[in-house]
PDB file of N, CA and C in Angstrom:
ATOM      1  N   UNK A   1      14.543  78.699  31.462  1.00  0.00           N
ATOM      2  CA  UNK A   1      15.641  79.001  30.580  1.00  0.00           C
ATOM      3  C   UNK A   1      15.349  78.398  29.209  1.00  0.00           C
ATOM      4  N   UNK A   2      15.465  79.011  28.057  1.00  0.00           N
ATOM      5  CA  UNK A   2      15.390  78.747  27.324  1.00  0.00           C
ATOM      6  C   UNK A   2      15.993  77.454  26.412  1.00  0.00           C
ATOM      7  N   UNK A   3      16.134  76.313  26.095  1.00  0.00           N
ATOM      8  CA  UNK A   3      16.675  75.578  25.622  1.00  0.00           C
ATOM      9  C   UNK A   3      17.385  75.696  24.272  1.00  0.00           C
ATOM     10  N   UNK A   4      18.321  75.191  24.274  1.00  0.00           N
ATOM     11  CA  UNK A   4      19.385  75.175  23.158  1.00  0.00           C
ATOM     12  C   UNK A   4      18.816  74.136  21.781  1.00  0.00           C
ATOM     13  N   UNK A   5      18.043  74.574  21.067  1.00  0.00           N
ATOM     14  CA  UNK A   5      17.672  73.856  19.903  1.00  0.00           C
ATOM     15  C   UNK A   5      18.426  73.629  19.301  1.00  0.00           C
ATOM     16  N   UNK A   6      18.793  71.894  18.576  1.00  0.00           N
ATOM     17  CA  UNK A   6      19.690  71.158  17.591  1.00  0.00           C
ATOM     18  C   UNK A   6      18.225  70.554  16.376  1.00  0.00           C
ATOM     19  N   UNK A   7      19.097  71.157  15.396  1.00  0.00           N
ATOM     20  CA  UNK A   7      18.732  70.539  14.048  1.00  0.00           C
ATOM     21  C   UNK A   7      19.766  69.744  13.395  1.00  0.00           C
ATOM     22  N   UNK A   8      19.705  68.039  13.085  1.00  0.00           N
ATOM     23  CA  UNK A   8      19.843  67.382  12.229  1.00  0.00           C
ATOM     24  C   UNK A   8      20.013  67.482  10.934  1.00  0.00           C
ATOM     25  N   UNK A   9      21.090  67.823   9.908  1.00  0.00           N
ATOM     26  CA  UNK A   9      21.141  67.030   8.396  1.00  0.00           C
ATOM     27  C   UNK A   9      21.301  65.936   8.411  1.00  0.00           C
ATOM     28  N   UNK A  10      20.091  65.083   8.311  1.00  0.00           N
ATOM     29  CA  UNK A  10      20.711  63.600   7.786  1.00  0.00           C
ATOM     30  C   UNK A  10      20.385  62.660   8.779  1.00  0.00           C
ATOM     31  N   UNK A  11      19.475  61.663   8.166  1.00  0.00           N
ATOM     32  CA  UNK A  11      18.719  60.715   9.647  1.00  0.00           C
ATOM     33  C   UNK A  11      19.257  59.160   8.819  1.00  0.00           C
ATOM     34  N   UNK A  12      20.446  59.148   8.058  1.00  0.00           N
ATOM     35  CA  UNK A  12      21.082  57.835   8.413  1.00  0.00           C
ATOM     36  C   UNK A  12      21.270  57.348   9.135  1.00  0.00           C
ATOM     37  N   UNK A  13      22.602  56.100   9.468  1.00  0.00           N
ATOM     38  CA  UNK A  13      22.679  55.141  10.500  1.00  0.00           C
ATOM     39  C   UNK A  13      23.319  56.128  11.726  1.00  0.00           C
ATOM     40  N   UNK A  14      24.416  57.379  11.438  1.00  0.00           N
ATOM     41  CA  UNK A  14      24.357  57.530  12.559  1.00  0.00           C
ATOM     42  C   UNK A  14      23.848  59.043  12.950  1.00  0.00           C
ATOM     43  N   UNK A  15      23.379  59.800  11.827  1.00  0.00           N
ATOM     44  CA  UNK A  15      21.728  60.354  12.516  1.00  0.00           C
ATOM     45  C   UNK A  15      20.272  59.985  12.972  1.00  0.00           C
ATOM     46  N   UNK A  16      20.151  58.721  12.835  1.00  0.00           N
ATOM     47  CA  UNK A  16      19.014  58.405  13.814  1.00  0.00           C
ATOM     48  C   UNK A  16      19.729  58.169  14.963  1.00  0.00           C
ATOM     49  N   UNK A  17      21.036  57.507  15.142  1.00  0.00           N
ATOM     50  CA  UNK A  17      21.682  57.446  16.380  1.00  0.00           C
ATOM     51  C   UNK A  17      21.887  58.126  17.218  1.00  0.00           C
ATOM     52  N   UNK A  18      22.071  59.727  16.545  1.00  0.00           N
ATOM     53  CA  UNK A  18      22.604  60.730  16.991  1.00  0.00           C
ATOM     54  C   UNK A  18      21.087  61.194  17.530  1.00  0.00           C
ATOM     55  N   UNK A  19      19.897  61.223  16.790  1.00  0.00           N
ATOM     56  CA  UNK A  19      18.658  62.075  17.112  1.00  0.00           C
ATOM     57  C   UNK A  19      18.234  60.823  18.455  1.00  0.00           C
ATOM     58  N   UNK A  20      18.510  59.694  18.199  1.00  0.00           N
ATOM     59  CA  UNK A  20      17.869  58.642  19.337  1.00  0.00           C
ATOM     60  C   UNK A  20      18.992  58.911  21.170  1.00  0.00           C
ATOM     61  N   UNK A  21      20.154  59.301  20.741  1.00  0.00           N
ATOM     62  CA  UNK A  21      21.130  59.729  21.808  1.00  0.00           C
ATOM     63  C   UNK A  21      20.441  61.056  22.300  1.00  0.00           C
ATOM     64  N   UNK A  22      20.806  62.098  21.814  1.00  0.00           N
ATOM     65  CA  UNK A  22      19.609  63.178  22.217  1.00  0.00           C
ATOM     66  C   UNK A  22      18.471  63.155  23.070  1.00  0.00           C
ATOM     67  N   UNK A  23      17.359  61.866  22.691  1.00  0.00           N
ATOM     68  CA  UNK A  23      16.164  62.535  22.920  1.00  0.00           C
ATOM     69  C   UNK A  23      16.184  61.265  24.305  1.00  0.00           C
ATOM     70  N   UNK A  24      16.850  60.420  24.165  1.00  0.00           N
ATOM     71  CA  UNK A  24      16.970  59.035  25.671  1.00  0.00           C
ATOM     72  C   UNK A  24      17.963  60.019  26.310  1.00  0.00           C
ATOM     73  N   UNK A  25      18.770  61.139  26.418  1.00  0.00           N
ATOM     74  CA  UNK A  25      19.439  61.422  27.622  1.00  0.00           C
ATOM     75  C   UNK A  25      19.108  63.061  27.783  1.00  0.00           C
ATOM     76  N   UNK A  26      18.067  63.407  27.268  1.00  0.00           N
ATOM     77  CA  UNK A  26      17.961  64.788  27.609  1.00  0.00           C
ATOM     78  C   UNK A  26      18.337  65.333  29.220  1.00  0.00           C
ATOM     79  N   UNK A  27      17.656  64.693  29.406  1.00  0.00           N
ATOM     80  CA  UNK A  27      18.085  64.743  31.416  1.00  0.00           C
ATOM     81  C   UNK A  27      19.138  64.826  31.646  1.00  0.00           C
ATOM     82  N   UNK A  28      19.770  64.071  31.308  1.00  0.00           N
ATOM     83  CA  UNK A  28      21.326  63.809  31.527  1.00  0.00           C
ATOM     84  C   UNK A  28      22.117  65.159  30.876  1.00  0.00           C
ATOM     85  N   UNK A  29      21.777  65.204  29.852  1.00  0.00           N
ATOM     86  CA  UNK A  29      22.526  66.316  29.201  1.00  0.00           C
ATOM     87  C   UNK A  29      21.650  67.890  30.001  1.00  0.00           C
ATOM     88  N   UNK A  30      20.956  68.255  30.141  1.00  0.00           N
ATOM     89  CA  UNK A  30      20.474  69.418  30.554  1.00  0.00           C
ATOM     90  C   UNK A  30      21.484  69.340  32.155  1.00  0.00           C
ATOM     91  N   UNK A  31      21.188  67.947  32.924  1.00  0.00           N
ATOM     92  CA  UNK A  31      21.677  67.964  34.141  1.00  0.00           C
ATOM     93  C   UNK A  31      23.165  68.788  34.258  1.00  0.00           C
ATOM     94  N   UNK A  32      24.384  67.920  32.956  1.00  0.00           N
ATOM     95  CA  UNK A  32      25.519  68.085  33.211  1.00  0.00           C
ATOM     96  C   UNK A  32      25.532  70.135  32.579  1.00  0.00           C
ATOM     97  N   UNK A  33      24.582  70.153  31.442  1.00  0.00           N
ATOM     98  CA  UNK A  33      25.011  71.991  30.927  1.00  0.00           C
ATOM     99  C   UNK A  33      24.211  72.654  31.760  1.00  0.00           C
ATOM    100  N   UNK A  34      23.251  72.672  32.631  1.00  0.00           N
ATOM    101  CA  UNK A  34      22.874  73.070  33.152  1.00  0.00           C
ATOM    102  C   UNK A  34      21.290  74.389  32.308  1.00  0.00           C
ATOM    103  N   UNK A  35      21.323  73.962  31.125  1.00  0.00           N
ATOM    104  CA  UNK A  35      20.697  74.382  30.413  1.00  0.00           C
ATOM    105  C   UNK A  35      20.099  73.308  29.714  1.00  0.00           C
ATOM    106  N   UNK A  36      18.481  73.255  29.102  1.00  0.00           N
ATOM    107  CA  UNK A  36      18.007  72.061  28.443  1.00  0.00           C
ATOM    108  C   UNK A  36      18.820  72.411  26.233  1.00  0.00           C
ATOM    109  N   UNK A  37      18.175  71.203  26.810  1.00  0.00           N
ATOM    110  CA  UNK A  37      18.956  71.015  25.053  1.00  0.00           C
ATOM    111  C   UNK A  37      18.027  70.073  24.220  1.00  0.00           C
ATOM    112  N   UNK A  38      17.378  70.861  23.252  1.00  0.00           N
ATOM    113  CA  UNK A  38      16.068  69.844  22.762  1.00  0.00           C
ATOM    114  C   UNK A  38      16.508  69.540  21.221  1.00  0.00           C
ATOM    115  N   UNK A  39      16.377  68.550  20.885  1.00  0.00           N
ATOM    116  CA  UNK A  39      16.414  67.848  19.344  1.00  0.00           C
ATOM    117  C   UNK A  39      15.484  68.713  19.040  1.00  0.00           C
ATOM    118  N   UNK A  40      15.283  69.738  18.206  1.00  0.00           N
ATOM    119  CA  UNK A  40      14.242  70.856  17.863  1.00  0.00           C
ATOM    120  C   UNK A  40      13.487  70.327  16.316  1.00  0.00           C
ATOM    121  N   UNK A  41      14.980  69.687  15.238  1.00  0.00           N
ATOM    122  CA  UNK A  41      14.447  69.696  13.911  1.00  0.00           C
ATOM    123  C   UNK A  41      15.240  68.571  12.974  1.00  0.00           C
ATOM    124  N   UNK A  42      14.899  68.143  12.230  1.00  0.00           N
ATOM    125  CA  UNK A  42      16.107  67.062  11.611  1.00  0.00           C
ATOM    126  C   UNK A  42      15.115  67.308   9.783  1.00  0.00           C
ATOM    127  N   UNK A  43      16.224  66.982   9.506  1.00  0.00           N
ATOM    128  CA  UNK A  43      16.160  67.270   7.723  1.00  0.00           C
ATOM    129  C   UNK A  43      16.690  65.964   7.470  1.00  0.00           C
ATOM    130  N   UNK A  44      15.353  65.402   6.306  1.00  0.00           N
ATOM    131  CA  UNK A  44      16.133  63.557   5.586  1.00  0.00           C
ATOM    132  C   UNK A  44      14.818  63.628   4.169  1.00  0.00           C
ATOM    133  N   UNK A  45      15.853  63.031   3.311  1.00  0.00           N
ATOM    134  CA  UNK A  45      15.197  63.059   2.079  1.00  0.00           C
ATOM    135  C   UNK A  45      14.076  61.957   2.339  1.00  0.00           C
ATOM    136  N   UNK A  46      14.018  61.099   3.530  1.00  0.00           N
ATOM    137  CA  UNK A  46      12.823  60.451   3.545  1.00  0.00           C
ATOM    138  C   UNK A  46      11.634  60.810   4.698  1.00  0.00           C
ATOM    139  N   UNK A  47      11.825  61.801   4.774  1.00  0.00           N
ATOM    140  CA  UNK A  47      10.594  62.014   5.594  1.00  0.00           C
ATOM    141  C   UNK A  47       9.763  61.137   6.450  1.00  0.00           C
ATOM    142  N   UNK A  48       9.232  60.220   5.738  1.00  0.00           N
ATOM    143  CA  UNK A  48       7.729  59.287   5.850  1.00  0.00           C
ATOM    144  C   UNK A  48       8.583  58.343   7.075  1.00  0.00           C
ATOM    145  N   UNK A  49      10.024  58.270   7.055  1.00  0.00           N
ATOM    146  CA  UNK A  49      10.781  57.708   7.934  1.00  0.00           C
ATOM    147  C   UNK A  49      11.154  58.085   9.115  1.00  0.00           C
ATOM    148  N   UNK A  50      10.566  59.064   9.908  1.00  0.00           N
ATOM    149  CA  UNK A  50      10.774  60.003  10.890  1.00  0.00           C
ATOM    150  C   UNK A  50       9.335  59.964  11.850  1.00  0.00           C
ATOM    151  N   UNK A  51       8.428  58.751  11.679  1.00  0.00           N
ATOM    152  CA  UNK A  51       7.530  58.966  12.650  1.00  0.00           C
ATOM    153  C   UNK A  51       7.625  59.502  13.577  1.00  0.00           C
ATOM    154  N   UNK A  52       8.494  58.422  14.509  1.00  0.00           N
ATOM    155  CA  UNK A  52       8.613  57.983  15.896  1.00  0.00           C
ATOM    156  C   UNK A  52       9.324  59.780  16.260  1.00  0.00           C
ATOM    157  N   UNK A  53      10.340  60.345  15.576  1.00  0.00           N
ATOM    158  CA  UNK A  53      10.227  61.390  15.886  1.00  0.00           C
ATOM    159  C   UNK A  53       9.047  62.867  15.645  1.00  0.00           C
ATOM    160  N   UNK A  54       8.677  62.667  14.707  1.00  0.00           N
ATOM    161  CA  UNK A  54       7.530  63.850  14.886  1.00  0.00           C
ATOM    162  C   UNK A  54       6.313  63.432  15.831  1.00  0.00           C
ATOM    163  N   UNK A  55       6.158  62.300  16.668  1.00  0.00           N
ATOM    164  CA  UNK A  55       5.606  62.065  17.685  1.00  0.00           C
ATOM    165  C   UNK A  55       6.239  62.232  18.957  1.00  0.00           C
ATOM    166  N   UNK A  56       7.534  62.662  19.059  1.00  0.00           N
ATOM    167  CA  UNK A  56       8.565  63.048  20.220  1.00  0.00           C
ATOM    168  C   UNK A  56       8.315  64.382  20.255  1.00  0.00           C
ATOM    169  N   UNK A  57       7.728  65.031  18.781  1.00  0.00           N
ATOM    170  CA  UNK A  57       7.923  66.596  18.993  1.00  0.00           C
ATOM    171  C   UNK A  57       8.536  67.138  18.436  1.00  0.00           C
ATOM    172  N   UNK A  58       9.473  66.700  17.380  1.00  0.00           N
ATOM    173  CA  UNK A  58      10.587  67.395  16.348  1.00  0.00           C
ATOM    174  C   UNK A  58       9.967  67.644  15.220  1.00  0.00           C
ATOM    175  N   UNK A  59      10.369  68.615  14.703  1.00  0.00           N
ATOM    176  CA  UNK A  59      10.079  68.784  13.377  1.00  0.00           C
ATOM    177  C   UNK A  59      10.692  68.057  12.563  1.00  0.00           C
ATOM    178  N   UNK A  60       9.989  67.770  11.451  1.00  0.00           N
ATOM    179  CA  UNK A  60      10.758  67.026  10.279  1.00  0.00           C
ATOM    180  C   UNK A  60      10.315  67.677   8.953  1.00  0.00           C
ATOM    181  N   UNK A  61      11.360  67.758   8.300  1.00  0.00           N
ATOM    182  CA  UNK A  61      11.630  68.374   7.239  1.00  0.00           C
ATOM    183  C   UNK A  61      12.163  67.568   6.153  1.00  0.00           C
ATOM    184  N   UNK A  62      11.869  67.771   4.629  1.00  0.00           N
ATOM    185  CA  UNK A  62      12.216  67.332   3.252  1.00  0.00           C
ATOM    186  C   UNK A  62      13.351  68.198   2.908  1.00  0.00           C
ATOM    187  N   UNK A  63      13.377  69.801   3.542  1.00  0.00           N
ATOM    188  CA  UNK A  63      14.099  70.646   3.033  1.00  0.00           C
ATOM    189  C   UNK A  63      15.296  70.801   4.316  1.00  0.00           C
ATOM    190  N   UNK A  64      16.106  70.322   3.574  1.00  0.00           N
ATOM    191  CA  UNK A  64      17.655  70.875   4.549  1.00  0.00           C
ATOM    192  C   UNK A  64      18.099  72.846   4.362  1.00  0.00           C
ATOM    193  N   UNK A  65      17.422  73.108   3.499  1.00  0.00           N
ATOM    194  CA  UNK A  65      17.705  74.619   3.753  1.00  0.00           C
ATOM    195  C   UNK A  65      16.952  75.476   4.633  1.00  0.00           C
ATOM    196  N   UNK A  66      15.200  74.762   4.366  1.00  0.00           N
ATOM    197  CA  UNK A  66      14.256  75.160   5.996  1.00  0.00           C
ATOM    198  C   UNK A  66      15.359  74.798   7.401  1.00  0.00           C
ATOM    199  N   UNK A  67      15.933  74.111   7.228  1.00  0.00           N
ATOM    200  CA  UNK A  67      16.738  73.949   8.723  1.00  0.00           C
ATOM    201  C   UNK A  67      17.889  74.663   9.040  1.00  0.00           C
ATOM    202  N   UNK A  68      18.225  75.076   7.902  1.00  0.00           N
ATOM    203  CA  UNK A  68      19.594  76.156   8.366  1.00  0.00           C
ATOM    204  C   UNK A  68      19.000  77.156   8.071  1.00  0.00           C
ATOM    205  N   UNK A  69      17.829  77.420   7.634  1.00  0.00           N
ATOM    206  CA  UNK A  69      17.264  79.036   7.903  1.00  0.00           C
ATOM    207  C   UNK A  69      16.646  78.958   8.988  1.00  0.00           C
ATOM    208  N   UNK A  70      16.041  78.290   9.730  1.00  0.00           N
ATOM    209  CA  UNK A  70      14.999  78.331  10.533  1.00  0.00           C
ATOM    210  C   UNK A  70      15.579  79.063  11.654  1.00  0.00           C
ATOM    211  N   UNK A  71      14.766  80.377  12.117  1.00  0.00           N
ATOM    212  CA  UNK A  71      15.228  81.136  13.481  1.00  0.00           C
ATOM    213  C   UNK A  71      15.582  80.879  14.854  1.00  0.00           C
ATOM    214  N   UNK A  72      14.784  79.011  14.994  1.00  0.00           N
ATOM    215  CA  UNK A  72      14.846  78.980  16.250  1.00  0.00           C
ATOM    216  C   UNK A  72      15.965  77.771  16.686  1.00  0.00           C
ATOM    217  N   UNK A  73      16.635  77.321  15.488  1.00  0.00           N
ATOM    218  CA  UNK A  73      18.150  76.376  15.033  1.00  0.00           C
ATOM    219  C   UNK A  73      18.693  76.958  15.355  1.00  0.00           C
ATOM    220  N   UNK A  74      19.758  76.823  16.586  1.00  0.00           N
ATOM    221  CA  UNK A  74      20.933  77.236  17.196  1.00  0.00           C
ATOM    222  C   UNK A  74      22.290  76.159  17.111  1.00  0.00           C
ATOM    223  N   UNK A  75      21.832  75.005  17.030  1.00  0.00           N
ATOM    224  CA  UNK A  75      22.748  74.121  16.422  1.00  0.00           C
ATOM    225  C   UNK A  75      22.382  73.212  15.397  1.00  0.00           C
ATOM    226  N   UNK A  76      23.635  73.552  14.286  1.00  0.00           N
ATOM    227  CA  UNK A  76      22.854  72.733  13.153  1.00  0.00           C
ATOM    228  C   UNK A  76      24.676  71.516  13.404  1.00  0.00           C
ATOM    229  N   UNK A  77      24.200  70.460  13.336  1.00  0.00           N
ATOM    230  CA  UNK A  77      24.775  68.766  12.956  1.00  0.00           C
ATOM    231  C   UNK A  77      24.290  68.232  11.556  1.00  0.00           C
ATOM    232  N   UNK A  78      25.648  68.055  11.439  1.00  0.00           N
ATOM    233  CA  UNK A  78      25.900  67.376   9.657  1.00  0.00           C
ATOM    234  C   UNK A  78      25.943  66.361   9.831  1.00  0.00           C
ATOM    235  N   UNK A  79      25.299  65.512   9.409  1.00  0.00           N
ATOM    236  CA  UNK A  79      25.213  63.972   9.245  1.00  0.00           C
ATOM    237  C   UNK A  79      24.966  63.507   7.915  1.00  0.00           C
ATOM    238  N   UNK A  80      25.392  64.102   7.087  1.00  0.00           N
ATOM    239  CA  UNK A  80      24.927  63.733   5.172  1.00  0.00           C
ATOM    240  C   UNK A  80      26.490  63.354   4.978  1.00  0.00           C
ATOM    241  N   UNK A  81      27.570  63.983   5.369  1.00  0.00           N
ATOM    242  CA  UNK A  81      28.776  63.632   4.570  1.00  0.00           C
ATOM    243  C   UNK A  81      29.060  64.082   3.468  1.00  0.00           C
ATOM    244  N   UNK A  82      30.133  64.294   2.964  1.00  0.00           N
ATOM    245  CA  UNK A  82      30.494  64.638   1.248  1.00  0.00           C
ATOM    246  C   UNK A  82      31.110  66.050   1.366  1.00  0.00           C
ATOM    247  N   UNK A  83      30.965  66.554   0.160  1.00  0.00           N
ATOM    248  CA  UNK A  83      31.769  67.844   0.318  1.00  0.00           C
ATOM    249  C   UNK A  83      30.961  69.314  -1.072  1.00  0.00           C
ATOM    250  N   UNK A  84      29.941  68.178  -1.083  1.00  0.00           N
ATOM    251  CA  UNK A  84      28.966  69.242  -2.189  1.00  0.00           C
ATOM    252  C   UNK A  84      28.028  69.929  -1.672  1.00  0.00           C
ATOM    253  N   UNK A  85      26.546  69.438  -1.569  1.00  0.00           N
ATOM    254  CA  UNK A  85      25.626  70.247  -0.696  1.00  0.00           C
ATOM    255  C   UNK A  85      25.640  70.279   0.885  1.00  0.00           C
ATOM    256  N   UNK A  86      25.498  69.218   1.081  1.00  0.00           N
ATOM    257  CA  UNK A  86      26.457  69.380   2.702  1.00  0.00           C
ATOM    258  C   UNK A  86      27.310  70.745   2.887  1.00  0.00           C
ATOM    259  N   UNK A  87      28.509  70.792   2.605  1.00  0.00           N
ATOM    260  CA  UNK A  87      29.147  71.850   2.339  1.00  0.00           C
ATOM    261  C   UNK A  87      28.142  73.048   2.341  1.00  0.00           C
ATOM    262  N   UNK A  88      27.348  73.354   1.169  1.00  0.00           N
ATOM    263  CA  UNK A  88      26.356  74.659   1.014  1.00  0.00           C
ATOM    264  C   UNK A  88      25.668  74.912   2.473  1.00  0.00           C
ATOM    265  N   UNK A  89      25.326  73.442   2.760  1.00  0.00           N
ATOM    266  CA  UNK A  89      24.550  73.785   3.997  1.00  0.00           C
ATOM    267  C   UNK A  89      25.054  74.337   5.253  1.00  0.00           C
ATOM    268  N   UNK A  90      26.358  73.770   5.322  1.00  0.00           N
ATOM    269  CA  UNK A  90      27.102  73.949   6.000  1.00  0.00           C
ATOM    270  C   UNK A  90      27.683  75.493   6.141  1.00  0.00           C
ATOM    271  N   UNK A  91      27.717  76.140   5.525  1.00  0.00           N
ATOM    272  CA  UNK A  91      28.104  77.315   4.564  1.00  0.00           C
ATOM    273  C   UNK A  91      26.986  78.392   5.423  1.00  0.00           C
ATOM    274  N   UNK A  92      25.967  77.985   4.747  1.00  0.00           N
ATOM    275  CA  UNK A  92      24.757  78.818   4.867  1.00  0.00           C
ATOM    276  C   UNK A  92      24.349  78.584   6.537  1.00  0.00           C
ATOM    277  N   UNK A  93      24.460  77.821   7.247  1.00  0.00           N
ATOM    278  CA  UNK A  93      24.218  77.822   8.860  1.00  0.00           C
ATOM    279  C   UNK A  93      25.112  78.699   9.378  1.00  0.00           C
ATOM    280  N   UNK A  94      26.360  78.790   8.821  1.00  0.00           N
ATOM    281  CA  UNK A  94      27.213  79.914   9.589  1.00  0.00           C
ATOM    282  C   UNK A  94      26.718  80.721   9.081  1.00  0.00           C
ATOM    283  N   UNK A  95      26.750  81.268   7.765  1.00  0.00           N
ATOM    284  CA  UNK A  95      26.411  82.647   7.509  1.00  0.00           C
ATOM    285  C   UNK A  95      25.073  83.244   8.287  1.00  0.00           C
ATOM    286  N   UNK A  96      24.179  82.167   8.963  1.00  0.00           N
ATOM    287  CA  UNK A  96      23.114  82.746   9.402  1.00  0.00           C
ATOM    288  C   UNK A  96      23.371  82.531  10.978  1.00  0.00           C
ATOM    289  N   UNK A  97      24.811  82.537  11.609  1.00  0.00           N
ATOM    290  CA  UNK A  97      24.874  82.419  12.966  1.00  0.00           C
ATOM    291  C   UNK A  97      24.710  81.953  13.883  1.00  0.00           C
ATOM    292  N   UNK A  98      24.902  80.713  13.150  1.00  0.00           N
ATOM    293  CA  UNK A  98      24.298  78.962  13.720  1.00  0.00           C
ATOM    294  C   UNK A  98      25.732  78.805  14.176  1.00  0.00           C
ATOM    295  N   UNK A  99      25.858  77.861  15.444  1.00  0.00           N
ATOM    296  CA  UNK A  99      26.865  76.867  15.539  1.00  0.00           C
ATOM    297  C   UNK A  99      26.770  75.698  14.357  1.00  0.00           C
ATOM    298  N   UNK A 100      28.016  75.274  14.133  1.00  0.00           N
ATOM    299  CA  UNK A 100      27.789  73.790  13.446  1.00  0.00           C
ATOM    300  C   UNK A 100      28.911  73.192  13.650  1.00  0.00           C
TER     301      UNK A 100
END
């Protein structure tokens, strides 16, 4: 079965939390939906800060708009806050038929 890909805006304090919750209970979470559910992609203006995940297997990205375009993002999570580009992004994941 195909897994439910989540993309990340925003690998602050509680998007690394959120990407570190994810990737320690995948099991757990596939167990209870009965479908897997993979941290697929995360977007952070620091990049160079995302080792430990692009060695898990996620993509990492500079560009938060590669992540709400990207075809294979089925859930995009806001973790930037505010009400300016956030917002756009936010905007633009629905218009392209994303959950968010």
């Amino acid at each position: 079965m195909k897994p439910i890909n989540i993309g990340i805006l925003g690998l602050g304090s509680v998007g690394s939390g959120t990407a570190e919750g994810l990737l320690r209970n995948a099991s757990e979470i596939h167990r209870r939906l009965g479908r897997p559910v993979k941290l697929f992609m995360v977007a952070t203006r620091r990049p160079e800060r995302a080792a430990a995940l692009r060695d898990a297997g996620v993509l990492v990205s500079a560009d938060a708009t590669e992540l709400v375009n990207h075809p294979d993002v089925d859930i995009v999570v806001e973790l930037i806050g505010g009400t300016d580009v956030a917002k756009d992004w936010v905007l633009q994941a629905i218009a392209n038929g994303k959950h968010v």
